[in-house]
C-alpha atoms as a PDB file:
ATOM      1  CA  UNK A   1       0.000   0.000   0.000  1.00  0.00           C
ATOM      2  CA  UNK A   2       1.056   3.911  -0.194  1.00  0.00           C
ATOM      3  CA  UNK A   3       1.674   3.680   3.476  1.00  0.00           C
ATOM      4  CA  UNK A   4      -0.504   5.536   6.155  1.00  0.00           C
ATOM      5  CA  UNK A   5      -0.555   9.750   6.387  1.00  0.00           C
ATOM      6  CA  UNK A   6      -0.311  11.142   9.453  1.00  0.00           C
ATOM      7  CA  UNK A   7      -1.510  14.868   7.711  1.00  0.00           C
ATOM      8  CA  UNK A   8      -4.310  14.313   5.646  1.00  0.00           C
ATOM      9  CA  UNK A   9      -4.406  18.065   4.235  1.00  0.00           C
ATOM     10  CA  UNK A  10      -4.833  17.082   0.506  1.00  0.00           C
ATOM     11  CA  UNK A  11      -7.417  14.878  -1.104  1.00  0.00           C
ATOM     12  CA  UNK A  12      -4.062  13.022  -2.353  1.00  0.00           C
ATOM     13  CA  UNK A  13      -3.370  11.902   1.229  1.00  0.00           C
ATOM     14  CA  UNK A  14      -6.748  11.355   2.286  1.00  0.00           C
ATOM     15  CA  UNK A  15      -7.224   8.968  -0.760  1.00  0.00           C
ATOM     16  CA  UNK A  16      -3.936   7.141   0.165  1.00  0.00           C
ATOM     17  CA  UNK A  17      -5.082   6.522   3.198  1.00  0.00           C
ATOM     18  CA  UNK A  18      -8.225   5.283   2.397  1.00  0.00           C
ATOM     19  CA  UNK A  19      -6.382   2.670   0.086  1.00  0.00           C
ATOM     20  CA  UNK A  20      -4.195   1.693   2.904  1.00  0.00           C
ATOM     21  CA  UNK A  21      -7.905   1.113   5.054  1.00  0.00           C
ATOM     22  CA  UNK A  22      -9.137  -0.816   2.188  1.00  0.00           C
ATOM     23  CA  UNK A  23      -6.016  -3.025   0.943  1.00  0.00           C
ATOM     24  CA  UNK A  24      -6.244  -4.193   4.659  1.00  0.00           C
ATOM     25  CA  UNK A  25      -9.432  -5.963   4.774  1.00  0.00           C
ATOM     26  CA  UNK A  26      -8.461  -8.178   1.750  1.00  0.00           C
ATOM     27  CA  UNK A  27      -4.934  -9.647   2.530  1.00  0.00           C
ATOM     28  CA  UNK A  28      -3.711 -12.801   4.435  1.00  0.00           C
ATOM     29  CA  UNK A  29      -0.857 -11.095   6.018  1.00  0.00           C
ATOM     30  CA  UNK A  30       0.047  -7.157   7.264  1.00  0.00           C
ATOM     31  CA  UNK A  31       3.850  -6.034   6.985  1.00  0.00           C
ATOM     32  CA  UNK A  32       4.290  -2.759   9.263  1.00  0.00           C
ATOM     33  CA  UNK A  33       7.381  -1.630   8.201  1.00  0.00           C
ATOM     34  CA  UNK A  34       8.513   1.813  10.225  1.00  0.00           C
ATOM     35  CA  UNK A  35      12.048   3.956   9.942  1.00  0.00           C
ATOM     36  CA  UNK A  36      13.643   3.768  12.973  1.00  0.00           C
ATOM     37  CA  UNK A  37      13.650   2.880  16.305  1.00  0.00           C
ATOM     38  CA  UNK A  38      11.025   5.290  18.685  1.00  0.00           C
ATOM     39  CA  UNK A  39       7.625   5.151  18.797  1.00  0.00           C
ATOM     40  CA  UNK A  40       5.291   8.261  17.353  1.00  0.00           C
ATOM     41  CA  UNK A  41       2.060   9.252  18.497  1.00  0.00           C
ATOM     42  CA  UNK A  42       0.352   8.451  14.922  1.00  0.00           C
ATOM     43  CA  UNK A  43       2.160   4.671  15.593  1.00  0.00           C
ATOM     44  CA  UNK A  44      -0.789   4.766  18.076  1.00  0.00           C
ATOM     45  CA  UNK A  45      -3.365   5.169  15.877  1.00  0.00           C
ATOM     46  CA  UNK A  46      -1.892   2.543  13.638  1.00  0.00           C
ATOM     47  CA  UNK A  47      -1.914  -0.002  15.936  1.00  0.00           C
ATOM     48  CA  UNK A  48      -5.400   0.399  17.016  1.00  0.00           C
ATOM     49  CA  UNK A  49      -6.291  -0.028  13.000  1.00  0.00           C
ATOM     50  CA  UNK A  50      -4.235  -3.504  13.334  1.00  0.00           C
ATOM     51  CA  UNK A  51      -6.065  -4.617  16.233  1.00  0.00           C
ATOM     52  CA  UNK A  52      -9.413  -4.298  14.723  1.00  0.00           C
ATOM     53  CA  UNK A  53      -8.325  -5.782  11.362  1.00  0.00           C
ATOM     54  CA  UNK A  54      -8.206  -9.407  13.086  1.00  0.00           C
ATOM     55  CA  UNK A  55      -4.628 -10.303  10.561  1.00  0.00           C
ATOM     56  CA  UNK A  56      -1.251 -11.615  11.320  1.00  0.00           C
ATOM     57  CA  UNK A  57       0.748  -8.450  11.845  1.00  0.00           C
ATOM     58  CA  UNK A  58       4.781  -8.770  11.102  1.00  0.00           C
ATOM     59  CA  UNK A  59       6.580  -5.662  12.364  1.00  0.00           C
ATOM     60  CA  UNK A  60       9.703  -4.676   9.646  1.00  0.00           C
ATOM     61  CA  UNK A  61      11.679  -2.106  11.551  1.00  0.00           C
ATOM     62  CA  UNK A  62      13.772  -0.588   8.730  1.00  0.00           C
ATOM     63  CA  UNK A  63      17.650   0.927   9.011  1.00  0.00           C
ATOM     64  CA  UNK A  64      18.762  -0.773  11.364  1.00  0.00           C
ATOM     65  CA  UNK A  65      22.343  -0.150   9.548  1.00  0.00           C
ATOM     66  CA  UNK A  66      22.244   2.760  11.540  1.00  0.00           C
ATOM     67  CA  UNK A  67      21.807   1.961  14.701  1.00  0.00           C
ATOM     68  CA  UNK A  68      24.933   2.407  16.627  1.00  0.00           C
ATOM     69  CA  UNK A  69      24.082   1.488  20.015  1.00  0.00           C
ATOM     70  CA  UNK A  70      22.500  -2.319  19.583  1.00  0.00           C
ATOM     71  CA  UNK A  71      20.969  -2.109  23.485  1.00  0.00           C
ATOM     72  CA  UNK A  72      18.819   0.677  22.350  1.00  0.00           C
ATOM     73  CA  UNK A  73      17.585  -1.418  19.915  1.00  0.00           C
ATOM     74  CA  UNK A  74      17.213  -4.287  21.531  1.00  0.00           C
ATOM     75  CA  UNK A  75      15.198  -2.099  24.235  1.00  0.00           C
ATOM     76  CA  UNK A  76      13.019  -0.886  21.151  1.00  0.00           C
ATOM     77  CA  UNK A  77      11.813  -4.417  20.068  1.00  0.00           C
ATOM     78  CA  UNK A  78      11.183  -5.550  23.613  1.00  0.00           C
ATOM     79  CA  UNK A  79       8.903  -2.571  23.995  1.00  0.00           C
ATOM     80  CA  UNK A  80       7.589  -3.502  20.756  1.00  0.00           C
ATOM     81  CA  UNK A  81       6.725  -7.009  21.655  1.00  0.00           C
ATOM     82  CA  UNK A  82       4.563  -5.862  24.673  1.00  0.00           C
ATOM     83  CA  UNK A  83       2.610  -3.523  22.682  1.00  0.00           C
ATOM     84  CA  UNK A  84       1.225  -5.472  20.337  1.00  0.00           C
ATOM     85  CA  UNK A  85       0.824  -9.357  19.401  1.00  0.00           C
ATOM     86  CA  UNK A  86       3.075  -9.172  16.111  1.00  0.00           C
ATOM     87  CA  UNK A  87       3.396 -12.580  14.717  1.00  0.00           C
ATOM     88  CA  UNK A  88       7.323 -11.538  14.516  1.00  0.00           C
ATOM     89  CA  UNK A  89       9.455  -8.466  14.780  1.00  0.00           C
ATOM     90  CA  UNK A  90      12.165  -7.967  12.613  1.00  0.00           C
ATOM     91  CA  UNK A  91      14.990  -5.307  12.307  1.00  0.00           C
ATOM     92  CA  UNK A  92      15.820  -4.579   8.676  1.00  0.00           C
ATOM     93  CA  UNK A  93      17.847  -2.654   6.110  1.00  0.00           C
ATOM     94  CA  UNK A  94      16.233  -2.157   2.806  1.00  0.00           C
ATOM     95  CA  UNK A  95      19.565  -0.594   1.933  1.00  0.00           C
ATOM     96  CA  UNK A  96      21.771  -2.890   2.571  1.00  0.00           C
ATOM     97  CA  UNK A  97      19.716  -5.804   2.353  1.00  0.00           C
ATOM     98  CA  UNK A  98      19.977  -6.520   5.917  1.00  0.00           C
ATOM     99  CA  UNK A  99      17.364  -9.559   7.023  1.00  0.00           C
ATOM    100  CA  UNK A 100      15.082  -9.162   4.264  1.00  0.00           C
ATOM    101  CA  UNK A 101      15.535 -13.365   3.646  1.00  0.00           C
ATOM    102  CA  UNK A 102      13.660 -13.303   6.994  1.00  0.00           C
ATOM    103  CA  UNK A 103      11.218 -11.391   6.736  1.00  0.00           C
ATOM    104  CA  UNK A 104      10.109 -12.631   3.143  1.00  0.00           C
ATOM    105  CA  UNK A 105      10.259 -16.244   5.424  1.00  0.00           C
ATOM    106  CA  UNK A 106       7.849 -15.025   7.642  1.00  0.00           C
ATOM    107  CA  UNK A 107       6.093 -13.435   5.609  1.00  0.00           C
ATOM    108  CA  UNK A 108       5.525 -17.110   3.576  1.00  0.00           C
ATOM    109  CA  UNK A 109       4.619 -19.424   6.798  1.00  0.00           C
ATOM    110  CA  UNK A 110       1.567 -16.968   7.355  1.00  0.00           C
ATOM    111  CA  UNK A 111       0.144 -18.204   3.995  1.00  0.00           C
ATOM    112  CA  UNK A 112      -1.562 -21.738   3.549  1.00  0.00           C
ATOM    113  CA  UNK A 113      -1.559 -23.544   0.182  1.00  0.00           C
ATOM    114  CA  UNK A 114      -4.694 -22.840  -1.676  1.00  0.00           C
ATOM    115  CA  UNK A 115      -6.133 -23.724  -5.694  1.00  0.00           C
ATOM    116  CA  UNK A 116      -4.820 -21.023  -7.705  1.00  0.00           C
ATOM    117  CA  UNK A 117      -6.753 -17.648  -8.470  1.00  0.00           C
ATOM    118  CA  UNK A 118      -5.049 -16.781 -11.688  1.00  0.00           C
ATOM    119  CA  UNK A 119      -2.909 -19.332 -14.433  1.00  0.00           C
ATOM    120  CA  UNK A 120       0.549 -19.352 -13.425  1.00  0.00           C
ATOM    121  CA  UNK A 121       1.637 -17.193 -16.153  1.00  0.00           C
ATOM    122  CA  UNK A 122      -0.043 -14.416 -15.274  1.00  0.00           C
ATOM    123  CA  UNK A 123       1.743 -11.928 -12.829  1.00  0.00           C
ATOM    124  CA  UNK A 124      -0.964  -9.470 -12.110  1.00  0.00           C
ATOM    125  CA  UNK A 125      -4.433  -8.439 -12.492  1.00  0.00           C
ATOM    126  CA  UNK A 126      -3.792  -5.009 -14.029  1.00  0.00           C
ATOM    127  CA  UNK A 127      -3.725  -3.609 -17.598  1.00  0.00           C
ATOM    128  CA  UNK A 128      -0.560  -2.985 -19.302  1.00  0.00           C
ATOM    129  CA  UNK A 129      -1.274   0.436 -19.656  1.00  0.00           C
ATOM    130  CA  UNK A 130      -1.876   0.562 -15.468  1.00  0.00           C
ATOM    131  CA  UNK A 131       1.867  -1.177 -14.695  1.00  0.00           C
ATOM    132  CA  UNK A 132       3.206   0.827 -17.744  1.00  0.00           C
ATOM    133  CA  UNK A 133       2.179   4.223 -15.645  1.00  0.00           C
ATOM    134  CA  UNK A 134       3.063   2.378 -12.353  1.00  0.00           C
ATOM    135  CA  UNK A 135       6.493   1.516 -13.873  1.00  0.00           C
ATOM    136  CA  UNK A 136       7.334   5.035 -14.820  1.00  0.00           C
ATOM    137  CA  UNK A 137       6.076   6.567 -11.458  1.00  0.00           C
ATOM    138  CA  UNK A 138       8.338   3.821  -9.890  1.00  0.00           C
ATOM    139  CA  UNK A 139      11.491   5.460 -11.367  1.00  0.00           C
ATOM    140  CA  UNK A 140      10.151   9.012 -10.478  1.00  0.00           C
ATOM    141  CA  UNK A 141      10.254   8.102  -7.053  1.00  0.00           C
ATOM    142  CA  UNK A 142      13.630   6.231  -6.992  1.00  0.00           C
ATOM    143  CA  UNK A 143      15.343   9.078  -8.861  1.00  0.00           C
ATOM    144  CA  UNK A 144      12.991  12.312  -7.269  1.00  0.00           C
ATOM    145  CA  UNK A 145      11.627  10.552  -3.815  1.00  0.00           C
ATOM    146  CA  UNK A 146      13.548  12.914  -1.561  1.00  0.00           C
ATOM    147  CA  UNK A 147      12.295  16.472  -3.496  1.00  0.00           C
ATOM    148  CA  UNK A 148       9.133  15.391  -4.611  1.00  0.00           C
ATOM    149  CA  UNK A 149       8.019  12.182  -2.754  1.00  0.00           C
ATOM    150  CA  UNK A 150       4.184  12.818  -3.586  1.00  0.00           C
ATOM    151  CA  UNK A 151       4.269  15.892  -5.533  1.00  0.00           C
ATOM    152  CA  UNK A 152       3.405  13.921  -8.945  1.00  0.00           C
ATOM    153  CA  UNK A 153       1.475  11.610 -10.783  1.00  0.00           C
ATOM    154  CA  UNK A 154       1.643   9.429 -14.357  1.00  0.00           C
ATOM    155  CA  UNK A 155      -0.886   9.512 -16.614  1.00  0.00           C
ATOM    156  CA  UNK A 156      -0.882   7.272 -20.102  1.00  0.00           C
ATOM    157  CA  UNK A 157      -2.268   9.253 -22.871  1.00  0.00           C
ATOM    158  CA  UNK A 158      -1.569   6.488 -25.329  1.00  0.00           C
ATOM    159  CA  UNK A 159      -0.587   2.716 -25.630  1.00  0.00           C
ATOM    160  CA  UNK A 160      -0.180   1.208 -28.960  1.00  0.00           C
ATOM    161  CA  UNK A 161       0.894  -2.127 -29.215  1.00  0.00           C
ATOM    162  CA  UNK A 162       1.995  -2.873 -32.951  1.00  0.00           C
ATOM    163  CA  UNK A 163       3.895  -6.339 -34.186  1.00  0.00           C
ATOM    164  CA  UNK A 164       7.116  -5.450 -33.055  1.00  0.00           C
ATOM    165  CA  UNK A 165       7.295  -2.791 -30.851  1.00  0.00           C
ATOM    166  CA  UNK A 166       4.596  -1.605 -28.163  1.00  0.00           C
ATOM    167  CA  UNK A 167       4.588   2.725 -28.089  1.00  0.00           C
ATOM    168  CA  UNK A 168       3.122   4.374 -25.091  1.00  0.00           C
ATOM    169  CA  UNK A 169       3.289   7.921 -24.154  1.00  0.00           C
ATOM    170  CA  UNK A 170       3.139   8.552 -20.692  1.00  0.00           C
ATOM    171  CA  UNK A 171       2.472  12.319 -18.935  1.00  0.00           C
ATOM    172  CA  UNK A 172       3.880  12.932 -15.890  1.00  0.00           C
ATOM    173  CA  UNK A 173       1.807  15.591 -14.014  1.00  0.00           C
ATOM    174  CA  UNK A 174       3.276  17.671 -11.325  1.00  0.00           C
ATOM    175  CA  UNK A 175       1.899  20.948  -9.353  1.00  0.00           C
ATOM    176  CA  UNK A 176       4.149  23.617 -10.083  1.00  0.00           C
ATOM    177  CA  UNK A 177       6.681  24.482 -12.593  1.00  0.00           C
ATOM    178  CA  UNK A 178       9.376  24.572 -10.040  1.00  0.00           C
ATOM    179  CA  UNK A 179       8.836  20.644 -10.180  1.00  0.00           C
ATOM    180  CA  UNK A 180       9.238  20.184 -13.402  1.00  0.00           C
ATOM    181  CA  UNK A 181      12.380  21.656 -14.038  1.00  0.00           C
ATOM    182  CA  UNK A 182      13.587  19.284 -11.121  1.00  0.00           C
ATOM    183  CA  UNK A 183      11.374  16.109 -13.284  1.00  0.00           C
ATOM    184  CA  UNK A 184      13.304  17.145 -16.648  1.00  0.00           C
ATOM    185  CA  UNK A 185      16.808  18.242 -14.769  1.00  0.00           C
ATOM    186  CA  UNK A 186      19.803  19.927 -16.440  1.00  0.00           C
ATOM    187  CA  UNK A 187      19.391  20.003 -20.611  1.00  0.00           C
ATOM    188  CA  UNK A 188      17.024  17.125 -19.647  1.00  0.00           C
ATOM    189  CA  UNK A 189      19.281  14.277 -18.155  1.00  0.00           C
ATOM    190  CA  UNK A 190      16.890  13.519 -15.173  1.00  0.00           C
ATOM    191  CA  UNK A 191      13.927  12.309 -17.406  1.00  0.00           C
ATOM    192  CA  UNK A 192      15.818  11.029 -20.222  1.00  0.00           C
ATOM    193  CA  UNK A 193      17.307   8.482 -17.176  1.00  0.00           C
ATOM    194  CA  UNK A 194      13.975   8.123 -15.615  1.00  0.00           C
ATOM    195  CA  UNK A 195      12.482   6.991 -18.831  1.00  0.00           C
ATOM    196  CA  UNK A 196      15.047   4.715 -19.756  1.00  0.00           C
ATOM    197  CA  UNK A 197      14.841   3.441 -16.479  1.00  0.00           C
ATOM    198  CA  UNK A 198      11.206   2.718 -17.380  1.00  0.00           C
ATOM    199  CA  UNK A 199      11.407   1.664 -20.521  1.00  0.00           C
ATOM    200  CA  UNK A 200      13.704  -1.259 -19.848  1.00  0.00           C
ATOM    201  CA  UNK A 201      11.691  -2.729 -17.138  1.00  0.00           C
ATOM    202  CA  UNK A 202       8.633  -2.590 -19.128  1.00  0.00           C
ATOM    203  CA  UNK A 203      10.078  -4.405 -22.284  1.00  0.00           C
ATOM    204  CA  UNK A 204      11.224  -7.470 -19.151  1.00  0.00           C
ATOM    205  CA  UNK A 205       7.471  -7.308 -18.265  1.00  0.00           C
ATOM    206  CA  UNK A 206       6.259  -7.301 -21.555  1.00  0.00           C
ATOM    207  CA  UNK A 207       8.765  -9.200 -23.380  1.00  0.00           C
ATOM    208  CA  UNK A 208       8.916  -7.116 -26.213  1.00  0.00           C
ATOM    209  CA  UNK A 209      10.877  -3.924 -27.399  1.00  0.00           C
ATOM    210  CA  UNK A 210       9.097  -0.304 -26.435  1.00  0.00           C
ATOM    211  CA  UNK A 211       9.228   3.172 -27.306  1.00  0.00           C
ATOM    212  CA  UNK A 212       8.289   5.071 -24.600  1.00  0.00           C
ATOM    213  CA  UNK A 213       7.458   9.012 -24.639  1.00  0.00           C
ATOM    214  CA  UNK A 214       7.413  11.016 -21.566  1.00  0.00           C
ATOM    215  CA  UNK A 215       6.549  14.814 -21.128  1.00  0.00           C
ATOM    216  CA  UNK A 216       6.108  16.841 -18.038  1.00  0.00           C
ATOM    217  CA  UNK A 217       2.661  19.266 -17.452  1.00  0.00           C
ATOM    218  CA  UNK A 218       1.680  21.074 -14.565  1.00  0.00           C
ATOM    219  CA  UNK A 219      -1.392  21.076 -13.233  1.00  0.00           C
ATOM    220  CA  UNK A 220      -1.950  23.362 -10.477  1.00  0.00           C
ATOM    221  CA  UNK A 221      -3.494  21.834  -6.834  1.00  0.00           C
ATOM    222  CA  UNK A 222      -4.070  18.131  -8.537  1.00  0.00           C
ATOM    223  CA  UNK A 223      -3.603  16.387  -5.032  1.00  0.00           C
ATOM    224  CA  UNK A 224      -5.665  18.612  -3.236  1.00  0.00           C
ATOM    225  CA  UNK A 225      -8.766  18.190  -6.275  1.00  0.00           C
ATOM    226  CA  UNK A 226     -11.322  15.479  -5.819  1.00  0.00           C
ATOM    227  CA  UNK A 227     -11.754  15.872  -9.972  1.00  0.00           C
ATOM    228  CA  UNK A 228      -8.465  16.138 -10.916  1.00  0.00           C
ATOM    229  CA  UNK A 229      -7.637  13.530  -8.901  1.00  0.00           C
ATOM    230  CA  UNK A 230     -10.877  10.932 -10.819  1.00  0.00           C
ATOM    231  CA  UNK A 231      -9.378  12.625 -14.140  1.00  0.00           C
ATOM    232  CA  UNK A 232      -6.000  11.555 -13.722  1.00  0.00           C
ATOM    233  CA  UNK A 233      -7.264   7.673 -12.874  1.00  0.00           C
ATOM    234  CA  UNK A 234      -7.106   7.661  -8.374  1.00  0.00           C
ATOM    235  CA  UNK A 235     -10.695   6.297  -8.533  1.00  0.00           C
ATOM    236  CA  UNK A 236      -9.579   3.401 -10.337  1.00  0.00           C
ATOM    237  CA  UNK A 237      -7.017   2.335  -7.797  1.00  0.00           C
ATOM    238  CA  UNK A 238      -8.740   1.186  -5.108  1.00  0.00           C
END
């Protein structure tokens, strides 16, 4: 999920949230993952939401590569432990890659075996076009996530797919034009990188070679418009 906003100013955060609510009630298995060791008043709230959810709840305690005393730590996940029934608690580092066999262990003895849902074969429910925009925004985040962590959006204006090539041309929508010379970046470098970083993990996905197109627009107050936000496709993501 997008993760849970403590501020819930903008429609944009309000809607993330409520897909966070949602995603919850339909899942076999709840990974909290949190930066840091102390606990914050919205953690709380949080952990009243897991309580009523009835799930098995595995606590992911990320950068834990910068922890420098270990008894602090170790003080943090006892504490932890006492307020709340997690199914396990783990300290991570998504950065270094610290634990993450564990917790993708855990995360596998929640689940029973079951008949399948979809053929083998097929590694989502979504449209091409959908991962295609999810793809992009993806390597917007990775590249941009510090200076503009929810400041944009990706919208696909068109996907052709043709016999040997698939074309799509992708918009990426941000609020002000301060943004977008930070989205494009010096004589363009920033989104000629983002979109190659798209484009090559879309032809993996879909197997085939792509041209992909990417401009920047503004559009001014998107995340904090209940229409823009239905225009540019948030209804559809629930």
């Amino acid at each position: 999920t997008p993760g849970m906003h403590q501020i819930e100013k903008k429609a944009l955060n309000r809607y993330l949230n409520k897909t966070a609510d949602i995603t919850m009630s339909g899942v076999d298995v709840i990974v909290w993952l949190i930066d840091g060791f102390s606990w914050h008043e919205y953690d709380e709230k949080i952990l009243s939401k897991l309580g009523n959810v009835g799930l098995p709840v595995i606590l992911a305690v990320n950068k834990v590569d910068k922890v420098k005393n270990k008894e602090d730590m170790l003080a943090f996940l006892q504490q932890a432990q006492q307020r709340f029934p997690f199914q396990a608690i783990l300290p991570i580092s998504a950065l270094k890659n610290t634990h993450l066999d564990e917790l993708e262990n855990c995360i596998l003895e929640t689940f029973s075996e079951s008949e399948l849902i979809y053929p083998e074969d097929q590694v989502t429910d979504r449209s091409m076009r959908f991962m295609a925009a999810e793809i992009v925004r993806e390597k917007l985040t990775r590249r941009l996530g510090d200076e503009l962590p929810y400041a944009l959006t990706v919208e696909i204006e068109r996907y052709e797919e043709l016999k040997n090539i698939t074309k799509i041309y992708a918009v990426i929508w941000v609020e002000r034009s301060t943004q977008k010379n930070i989205v494009i970046g010096k004589q363009g470098e920033m989104l000629k990188k983002i979109g190659t970083d798209a484009r090559l993990d879309i032809e993996k996905l879909i197997e085939q070679k792509v041209y992909l197109q990417c401009w920047v627009k503004v559009k001014k107050g998107w995340s904090n418009n209940e229409r823009a936000l239905q225009s540019l496709g948030f209804s559809d993501r629930e």
